[in-house]
PDB file of N, CA and C in Angstrom:
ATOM      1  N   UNK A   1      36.416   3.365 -23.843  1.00  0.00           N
ATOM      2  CA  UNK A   1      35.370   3.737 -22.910  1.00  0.00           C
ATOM      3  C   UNK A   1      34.437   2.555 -22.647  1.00  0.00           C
ATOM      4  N   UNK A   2      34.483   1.670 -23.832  1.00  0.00           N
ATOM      5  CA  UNK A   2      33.395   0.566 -23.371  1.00  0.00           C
ATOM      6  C   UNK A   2      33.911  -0.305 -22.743  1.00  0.00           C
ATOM      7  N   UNK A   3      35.023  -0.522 -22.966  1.00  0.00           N
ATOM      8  CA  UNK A   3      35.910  -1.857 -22.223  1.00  0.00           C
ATOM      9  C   UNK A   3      35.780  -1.244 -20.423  1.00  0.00           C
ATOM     10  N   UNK A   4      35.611   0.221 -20.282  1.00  0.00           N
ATOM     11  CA  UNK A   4      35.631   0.548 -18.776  1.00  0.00           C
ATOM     12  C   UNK A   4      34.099   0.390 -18.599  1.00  0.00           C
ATOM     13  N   UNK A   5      32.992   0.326 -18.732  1.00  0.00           N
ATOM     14  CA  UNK A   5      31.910   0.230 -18.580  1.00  0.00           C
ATOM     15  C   UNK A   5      31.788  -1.335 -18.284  1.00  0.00           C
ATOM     16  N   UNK A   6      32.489  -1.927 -19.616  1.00  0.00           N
ATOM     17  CA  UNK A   6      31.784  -3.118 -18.904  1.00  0.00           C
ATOM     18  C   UNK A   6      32.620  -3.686 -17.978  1.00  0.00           C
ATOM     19  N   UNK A   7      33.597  -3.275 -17.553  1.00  0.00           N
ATOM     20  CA  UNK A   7      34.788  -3.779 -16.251  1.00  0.00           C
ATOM     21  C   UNK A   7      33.754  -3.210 -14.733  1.00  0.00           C
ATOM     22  N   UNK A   8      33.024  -1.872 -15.103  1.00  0.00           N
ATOM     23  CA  UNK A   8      32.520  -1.611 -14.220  1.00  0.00           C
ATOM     24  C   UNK A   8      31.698  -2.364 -14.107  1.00  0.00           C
ATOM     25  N   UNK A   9      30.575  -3.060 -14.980  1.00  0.00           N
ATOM     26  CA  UNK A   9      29.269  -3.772 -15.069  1.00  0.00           C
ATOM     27  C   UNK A   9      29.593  -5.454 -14.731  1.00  0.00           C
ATOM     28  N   UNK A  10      30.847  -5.810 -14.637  1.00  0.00           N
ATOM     29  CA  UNK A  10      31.782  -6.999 -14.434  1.00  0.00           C
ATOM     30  C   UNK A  10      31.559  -7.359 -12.899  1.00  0.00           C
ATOM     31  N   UNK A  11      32.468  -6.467 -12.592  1.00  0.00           N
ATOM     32  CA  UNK A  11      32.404  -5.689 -11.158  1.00  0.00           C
ATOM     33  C   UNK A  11      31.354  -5.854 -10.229  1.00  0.00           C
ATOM     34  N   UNK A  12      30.493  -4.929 -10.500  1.00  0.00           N
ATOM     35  CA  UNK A  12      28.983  -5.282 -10.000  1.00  0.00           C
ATOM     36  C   UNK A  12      28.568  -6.024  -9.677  1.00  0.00           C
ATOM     37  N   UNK A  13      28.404  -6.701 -11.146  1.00  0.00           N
ATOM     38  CA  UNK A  13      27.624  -8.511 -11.393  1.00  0.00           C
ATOM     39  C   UNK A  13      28.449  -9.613 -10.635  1.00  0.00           C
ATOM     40  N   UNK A  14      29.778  -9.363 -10.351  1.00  0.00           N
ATOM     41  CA  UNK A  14      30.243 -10.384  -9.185  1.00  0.00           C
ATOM     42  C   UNK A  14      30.247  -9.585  -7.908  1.00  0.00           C
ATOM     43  N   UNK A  15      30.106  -8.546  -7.399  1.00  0.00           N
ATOM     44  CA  UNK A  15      30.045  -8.280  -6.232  1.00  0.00           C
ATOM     45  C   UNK A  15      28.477  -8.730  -5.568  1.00  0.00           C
ATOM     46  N   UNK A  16      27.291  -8.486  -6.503  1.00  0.00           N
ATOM     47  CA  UNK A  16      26.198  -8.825  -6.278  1.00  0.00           C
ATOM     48  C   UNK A  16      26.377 -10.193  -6.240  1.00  0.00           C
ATOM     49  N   UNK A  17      26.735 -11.179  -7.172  1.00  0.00           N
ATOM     50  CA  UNK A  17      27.009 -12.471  -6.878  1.00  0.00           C
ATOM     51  C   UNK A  17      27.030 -13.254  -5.410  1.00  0.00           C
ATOM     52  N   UNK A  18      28.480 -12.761  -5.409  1.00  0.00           N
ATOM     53  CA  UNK A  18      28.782 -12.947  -4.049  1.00  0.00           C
ATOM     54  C   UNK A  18      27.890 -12.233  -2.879  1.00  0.00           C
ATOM     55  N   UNK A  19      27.102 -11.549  -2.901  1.00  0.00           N
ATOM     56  CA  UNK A  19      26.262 -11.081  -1.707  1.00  0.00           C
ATOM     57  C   UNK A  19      25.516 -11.823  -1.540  1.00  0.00           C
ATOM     58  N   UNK A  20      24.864 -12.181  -2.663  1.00  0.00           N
ATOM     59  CA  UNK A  20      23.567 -13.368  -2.507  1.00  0.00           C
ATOM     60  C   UNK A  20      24.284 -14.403  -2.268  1.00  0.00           C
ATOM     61  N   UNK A  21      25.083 -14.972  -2.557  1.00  0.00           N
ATOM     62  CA  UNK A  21      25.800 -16.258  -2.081  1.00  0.00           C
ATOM     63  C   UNK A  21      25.553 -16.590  -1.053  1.00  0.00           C
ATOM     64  N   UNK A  22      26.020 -15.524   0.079  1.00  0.00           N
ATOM     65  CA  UNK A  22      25.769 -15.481   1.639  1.00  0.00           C
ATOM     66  C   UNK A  22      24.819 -15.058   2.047  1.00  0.00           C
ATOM     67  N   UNK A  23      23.543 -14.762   1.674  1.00  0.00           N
ATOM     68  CA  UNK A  23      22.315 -14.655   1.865  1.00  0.00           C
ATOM     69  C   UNK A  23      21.525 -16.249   2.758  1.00  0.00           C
ATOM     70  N   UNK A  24      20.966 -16.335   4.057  1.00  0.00           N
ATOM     71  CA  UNK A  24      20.562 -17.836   4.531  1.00  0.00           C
ATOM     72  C   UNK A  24      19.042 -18.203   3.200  1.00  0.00           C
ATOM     73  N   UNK A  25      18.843 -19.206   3.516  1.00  0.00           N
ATOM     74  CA  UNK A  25      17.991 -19.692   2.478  1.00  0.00           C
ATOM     75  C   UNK A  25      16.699 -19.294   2.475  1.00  0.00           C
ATOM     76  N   UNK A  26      15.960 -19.106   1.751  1.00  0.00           N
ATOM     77  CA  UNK A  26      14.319 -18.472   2.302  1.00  0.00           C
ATOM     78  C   UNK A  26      13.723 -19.530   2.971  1.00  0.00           C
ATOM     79  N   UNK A  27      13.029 -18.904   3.990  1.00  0.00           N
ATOM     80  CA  UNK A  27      12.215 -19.409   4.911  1.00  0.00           C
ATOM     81  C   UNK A  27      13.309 -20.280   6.066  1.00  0.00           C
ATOM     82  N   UNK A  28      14.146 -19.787   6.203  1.00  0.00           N
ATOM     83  CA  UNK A  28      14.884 -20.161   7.656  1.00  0.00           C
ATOM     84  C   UNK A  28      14.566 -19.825   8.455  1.00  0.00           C
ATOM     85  N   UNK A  29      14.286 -20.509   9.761  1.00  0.00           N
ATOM     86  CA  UNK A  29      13.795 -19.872  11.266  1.00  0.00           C
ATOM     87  C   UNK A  29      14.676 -19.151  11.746  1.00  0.00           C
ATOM     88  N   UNK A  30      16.173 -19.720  11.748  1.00  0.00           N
ATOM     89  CA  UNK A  30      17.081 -19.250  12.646  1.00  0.00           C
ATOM     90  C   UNK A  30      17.402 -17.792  12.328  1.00  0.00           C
ATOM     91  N   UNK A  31      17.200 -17.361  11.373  1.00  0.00           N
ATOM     92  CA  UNK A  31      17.930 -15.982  11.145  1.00  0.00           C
ATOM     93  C   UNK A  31      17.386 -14.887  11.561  1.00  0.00           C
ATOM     94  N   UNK A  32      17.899 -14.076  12.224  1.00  0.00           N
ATOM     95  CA  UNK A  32      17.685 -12.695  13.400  1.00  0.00           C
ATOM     96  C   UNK A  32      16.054 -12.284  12.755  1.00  0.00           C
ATOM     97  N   UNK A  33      15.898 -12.014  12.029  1.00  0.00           N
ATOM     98  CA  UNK A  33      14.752 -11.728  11.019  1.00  0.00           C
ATOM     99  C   UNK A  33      13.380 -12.218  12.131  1.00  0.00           C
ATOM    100  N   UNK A  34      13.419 -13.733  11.857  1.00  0.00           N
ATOM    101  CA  UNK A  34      12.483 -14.548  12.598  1.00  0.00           C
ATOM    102  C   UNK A  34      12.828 -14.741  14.071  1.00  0.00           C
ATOM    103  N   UNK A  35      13.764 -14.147  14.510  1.00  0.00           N
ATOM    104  CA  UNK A  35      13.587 -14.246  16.252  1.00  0.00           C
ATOM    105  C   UNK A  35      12.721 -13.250  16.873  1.00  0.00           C
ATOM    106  N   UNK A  36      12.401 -13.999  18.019  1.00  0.00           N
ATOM    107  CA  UNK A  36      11.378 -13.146  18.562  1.00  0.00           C
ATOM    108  C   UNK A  36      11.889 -11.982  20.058  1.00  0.00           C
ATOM    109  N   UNK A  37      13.239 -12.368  20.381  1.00  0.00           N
ATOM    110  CA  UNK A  37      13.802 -11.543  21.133  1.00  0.00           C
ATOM    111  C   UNK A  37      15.380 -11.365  20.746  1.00  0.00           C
ATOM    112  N   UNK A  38      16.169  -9.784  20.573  1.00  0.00           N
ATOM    113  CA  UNK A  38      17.517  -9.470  20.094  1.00  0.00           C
ATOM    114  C   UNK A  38      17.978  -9.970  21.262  1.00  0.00           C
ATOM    115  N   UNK A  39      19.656  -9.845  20.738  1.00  0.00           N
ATOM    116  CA  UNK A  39      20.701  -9.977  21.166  1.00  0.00           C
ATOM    117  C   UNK A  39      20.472 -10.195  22.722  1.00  0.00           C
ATOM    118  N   UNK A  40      19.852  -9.041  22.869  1.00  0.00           N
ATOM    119  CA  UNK A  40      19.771  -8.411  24.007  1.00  0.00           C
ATOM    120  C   UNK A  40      18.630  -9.021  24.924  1.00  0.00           C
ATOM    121  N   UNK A  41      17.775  -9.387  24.648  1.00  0.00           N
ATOM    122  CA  UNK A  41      16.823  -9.996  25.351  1.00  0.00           C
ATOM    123  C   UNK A  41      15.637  -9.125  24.978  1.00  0.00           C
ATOM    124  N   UNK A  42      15.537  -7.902  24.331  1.00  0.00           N
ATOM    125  CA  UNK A  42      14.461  -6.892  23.924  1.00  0.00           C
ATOM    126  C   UNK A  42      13.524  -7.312  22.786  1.00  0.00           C
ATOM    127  N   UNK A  43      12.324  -7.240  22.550  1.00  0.00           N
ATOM    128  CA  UNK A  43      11.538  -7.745  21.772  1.00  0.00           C
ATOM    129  C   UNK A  43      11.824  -6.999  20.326  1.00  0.00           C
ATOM    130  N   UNK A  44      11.601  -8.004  19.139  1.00  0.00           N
ATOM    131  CA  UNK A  44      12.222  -7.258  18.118  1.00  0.00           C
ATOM    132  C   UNK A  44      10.845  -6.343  17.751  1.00  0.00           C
ATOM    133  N   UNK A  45      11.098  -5.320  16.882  1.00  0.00           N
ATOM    134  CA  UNK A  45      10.201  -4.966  16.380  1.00  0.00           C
ATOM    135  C   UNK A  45       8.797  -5.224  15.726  1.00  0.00           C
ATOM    136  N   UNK A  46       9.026  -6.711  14.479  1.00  0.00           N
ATOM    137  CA  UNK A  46       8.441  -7.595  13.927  1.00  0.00           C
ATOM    138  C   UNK A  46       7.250  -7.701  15.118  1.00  0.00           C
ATOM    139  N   UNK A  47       7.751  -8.164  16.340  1.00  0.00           N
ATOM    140  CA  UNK A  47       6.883  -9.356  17.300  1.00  0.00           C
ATOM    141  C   UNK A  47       6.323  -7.615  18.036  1.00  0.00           C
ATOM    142  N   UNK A  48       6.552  -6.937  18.275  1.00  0.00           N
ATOM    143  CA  UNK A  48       5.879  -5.722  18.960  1.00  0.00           C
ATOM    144  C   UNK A  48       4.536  -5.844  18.047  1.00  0.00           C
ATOM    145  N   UNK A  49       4.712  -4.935  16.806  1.00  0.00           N
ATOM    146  CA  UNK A  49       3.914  -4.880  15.961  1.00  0.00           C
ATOM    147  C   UNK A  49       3.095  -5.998  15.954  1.00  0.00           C
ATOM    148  N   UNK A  50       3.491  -7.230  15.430  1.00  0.00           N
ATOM    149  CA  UNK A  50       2.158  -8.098  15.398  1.00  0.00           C
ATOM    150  C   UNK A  50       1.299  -8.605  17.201  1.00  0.00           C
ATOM    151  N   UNK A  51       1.995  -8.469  17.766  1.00  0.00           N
ATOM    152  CA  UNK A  51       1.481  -8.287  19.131  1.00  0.00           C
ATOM    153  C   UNK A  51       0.661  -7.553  19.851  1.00  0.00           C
ATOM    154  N   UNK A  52       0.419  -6.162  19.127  1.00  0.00           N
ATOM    155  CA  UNK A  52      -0.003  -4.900  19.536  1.00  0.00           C
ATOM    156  C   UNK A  52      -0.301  -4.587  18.331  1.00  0.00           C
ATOM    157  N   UNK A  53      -0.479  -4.454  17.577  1.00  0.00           N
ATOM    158  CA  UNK A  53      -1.304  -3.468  16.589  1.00  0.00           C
ATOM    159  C   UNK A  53      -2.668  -3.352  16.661  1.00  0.00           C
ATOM    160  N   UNK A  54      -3.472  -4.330  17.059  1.00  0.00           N
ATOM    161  CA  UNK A  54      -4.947  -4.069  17.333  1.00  0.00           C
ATOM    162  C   UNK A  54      -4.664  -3.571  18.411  1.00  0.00           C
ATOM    163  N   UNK A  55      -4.217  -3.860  19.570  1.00  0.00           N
ATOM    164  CA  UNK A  55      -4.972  -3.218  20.652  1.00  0.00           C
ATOM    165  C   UNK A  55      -4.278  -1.390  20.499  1.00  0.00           C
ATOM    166  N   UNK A  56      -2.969  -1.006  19.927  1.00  0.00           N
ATOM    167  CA  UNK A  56      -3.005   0.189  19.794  1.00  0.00           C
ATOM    168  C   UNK A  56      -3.747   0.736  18.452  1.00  0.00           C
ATOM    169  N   UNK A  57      -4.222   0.288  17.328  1.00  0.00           N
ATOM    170  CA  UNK A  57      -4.955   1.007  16.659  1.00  0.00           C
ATOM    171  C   UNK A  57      -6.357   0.453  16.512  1.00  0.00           C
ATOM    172  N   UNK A  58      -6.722  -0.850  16.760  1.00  0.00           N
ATOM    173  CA  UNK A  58      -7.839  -1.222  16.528  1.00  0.00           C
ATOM    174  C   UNK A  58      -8.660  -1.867  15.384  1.00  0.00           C
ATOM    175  N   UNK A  59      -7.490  -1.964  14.269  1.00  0.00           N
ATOM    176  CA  UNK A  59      -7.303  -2.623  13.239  1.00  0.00           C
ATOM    177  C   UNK A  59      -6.874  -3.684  13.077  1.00  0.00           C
ATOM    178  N   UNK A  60      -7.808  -4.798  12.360  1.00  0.00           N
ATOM    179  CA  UNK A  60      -7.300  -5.820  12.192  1.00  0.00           C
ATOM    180  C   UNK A  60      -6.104  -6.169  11.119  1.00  0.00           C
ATOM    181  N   UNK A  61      -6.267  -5.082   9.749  1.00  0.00           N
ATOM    182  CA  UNK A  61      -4.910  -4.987   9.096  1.00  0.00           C
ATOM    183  C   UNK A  61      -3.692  -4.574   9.518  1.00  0.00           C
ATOM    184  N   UNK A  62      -2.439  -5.489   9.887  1.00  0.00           N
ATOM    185  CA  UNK A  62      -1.270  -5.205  10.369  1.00  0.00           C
ATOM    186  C   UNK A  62      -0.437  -3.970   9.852  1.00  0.00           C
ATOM    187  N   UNK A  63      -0.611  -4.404   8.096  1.00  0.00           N
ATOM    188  CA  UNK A  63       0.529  -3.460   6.962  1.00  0.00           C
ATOM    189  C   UNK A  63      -0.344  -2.017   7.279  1.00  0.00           C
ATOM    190  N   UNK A  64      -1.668  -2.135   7.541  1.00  0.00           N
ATOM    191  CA  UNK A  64      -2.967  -0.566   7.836  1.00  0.00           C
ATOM    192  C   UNK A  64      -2.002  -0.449   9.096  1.00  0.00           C
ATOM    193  N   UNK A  65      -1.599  -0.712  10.212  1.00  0.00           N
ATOM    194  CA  UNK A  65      -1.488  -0.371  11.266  1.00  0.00           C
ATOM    195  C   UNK A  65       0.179   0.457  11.392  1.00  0.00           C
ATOM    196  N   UNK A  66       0.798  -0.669  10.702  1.00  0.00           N
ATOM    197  CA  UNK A  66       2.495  -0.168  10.249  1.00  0.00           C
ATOM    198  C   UNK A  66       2.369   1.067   9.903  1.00  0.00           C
ATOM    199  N   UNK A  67       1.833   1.058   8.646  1.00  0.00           N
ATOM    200  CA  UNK A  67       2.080   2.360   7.903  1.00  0.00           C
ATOM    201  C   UNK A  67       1.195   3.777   8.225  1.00  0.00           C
ATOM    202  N   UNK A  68       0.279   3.156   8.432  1.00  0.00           N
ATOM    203  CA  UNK A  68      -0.554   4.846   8.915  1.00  0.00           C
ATOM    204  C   UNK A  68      -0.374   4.956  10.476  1.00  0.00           C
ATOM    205  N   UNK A  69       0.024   4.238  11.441  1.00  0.00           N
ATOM    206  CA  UNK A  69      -0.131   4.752  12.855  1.00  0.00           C
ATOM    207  C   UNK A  69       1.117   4.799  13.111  1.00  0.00           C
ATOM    208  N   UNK A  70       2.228   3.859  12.757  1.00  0.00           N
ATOM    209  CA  UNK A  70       3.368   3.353  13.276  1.00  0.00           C
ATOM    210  C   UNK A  70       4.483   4.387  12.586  1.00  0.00           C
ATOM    211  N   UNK A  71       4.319   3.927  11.061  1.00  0.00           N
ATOM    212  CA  UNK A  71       4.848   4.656  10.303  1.00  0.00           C
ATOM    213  C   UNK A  71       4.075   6.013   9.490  1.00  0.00           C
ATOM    214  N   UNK A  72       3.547   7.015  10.231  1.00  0.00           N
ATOM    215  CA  UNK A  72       2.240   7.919   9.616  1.00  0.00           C
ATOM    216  C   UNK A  72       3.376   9.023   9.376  1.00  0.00           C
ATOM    217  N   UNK A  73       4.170   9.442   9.769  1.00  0.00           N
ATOM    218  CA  UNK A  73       4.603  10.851   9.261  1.00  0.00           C
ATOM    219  C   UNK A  73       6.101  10.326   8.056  1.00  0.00           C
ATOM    220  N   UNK A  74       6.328   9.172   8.063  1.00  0.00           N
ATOM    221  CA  UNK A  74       7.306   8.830   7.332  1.00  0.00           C
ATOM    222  C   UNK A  74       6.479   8.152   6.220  1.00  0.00           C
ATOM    223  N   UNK A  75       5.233   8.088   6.073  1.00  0.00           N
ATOM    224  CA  UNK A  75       4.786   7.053   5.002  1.00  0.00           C
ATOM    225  C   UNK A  75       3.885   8.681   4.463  1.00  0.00           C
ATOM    226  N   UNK A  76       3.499   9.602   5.331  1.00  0.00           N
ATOM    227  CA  UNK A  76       3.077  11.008   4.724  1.00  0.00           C
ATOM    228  C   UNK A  76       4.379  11.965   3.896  1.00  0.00           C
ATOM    229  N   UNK A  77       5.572  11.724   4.437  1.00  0.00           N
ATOM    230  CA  UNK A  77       6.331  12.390   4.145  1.00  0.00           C
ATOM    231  C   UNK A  77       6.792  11.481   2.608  1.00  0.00           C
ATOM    232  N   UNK A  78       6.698  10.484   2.435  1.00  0.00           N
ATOM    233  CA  UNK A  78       7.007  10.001   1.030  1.00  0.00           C
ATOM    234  C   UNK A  78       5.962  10.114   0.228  1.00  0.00           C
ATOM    235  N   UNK A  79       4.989   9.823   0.576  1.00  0.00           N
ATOM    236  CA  UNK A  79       3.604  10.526  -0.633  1.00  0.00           C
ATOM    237  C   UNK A  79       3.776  12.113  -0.815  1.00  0.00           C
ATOM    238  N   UNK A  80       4.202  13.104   0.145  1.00  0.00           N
ATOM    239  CA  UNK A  80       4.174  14.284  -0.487  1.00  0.00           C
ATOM    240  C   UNK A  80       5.580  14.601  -1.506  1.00  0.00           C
ATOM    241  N   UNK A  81       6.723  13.113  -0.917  1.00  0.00           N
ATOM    242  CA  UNK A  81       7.758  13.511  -2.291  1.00  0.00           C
ATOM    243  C   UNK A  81       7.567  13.422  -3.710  1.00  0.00           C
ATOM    244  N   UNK A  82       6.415  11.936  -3.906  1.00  0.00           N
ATOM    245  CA  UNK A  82       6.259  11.171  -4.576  1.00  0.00           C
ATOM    246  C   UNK A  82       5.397  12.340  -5.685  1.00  0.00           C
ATOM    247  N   UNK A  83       4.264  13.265  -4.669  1.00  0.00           N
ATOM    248  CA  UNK A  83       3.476  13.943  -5.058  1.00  0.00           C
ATOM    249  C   UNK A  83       3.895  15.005  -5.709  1.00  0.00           C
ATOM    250  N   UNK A  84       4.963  15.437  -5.004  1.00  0.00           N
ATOM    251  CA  UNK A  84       5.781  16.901  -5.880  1.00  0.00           C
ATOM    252  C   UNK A  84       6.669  15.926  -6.833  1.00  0.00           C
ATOM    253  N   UNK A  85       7.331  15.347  -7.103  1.00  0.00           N
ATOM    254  CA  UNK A  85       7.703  14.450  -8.321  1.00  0.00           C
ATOM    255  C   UNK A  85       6.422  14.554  -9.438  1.00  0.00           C
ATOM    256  N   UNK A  86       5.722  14.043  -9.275  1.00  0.00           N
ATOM    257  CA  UNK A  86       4.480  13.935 -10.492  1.00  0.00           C
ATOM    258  C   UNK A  86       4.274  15.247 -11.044  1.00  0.00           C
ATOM    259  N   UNK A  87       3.624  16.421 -10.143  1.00  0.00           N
ATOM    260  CA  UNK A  87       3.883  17.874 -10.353  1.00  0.00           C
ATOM    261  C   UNK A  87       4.617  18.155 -11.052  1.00  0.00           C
ATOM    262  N   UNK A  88       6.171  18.311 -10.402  1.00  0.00           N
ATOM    263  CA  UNK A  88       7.168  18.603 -11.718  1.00  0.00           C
ATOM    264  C   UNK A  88       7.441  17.650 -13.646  1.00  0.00           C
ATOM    265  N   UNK A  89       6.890  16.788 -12.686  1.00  0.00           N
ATOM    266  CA  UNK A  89       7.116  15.925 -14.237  1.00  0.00           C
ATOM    267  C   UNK A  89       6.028  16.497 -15.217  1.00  0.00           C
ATOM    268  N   UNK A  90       4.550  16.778 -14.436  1.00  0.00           N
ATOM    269  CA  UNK A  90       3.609  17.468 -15.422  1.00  0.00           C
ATOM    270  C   UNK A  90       3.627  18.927 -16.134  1.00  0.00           C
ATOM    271  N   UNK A  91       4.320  19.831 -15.142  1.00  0.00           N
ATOM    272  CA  UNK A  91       4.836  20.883 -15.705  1.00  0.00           C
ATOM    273  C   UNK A  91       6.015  21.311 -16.467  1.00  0.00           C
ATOM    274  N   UNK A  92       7.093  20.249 -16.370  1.00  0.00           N
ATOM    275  CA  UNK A  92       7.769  19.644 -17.360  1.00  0.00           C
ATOM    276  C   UNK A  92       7.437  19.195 -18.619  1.00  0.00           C
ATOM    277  N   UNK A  93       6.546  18.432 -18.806  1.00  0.00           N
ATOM    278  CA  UNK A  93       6.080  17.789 -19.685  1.00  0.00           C
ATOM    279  C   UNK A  93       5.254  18.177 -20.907  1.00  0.00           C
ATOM    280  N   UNK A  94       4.331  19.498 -20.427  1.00  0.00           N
ATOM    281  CA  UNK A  94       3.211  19.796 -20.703  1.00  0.00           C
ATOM    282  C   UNK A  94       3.949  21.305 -21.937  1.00  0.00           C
ATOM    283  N   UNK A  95       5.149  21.358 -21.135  1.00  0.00           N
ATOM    284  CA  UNK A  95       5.690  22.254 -22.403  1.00  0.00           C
ATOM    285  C   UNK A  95       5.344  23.747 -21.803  1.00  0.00           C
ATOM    286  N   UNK A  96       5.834  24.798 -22.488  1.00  0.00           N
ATOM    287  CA  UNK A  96       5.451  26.094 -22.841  1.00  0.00           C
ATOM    288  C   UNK A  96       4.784  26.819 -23.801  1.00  0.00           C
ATOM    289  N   UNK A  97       3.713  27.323 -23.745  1.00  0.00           N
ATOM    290  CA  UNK A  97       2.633  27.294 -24.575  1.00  0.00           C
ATOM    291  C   UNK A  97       3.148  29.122 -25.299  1.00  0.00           C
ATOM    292  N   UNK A  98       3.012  28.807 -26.375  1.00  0.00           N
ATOM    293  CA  UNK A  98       3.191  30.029 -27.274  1.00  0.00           C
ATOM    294  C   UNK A  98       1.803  31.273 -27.413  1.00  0.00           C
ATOM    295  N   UNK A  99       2.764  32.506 -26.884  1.00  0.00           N
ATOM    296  CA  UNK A  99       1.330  33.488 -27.010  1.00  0.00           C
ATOM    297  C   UNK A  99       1.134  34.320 -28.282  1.00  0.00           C
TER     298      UNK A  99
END
């Protein structure tokens, strides 16, 4: 059983290898990441956002503007998972009390 664990953990550790291998180098301009218009000629997302976030929310914090205006029902919807997680872990945790 261990010899299959670590064939699996083998596995892994060179498949991850090789992913990062082909990863471009940090801080490259050229890579889709840092362009400022796709394939297509359409503005990427990145350049919307920093382009517009003050004038649609009025905030000078960008990551404030992403997440509560841009991203508000997907960044609400993970705090209330996050929130019922803690819940169960406390009522889990806390045991059953003997009467």
């Amino acid at each position: 059983m261990k010899a299959l664990q670590f064939l699996i953990l083998a596995g892994f550790f060179i498949s991850m290898v090789s992913v990062v291998r082909d990863l471009p180098p940090r801080g490259d301009l050229d890579v889709p990441l840092h362009r400022e218009q796709s394939e297509v000629g359409s503005p990427t997302a990145g350049t919307h956002y920093i382009q517009n976030s003050y004038k649609d929310a009025g905030t000078d914090n960008i990551v404030t503007v992403v997440l509560a205006d841009y991203r508000g029902f997907d960044t609400f919807g993970e705090t209330v998972v996050v929130f019922a997680a803690g819940i169960a872990c406390l009522l889990i945790l806390r045991g059953r009390r003997e009467s």
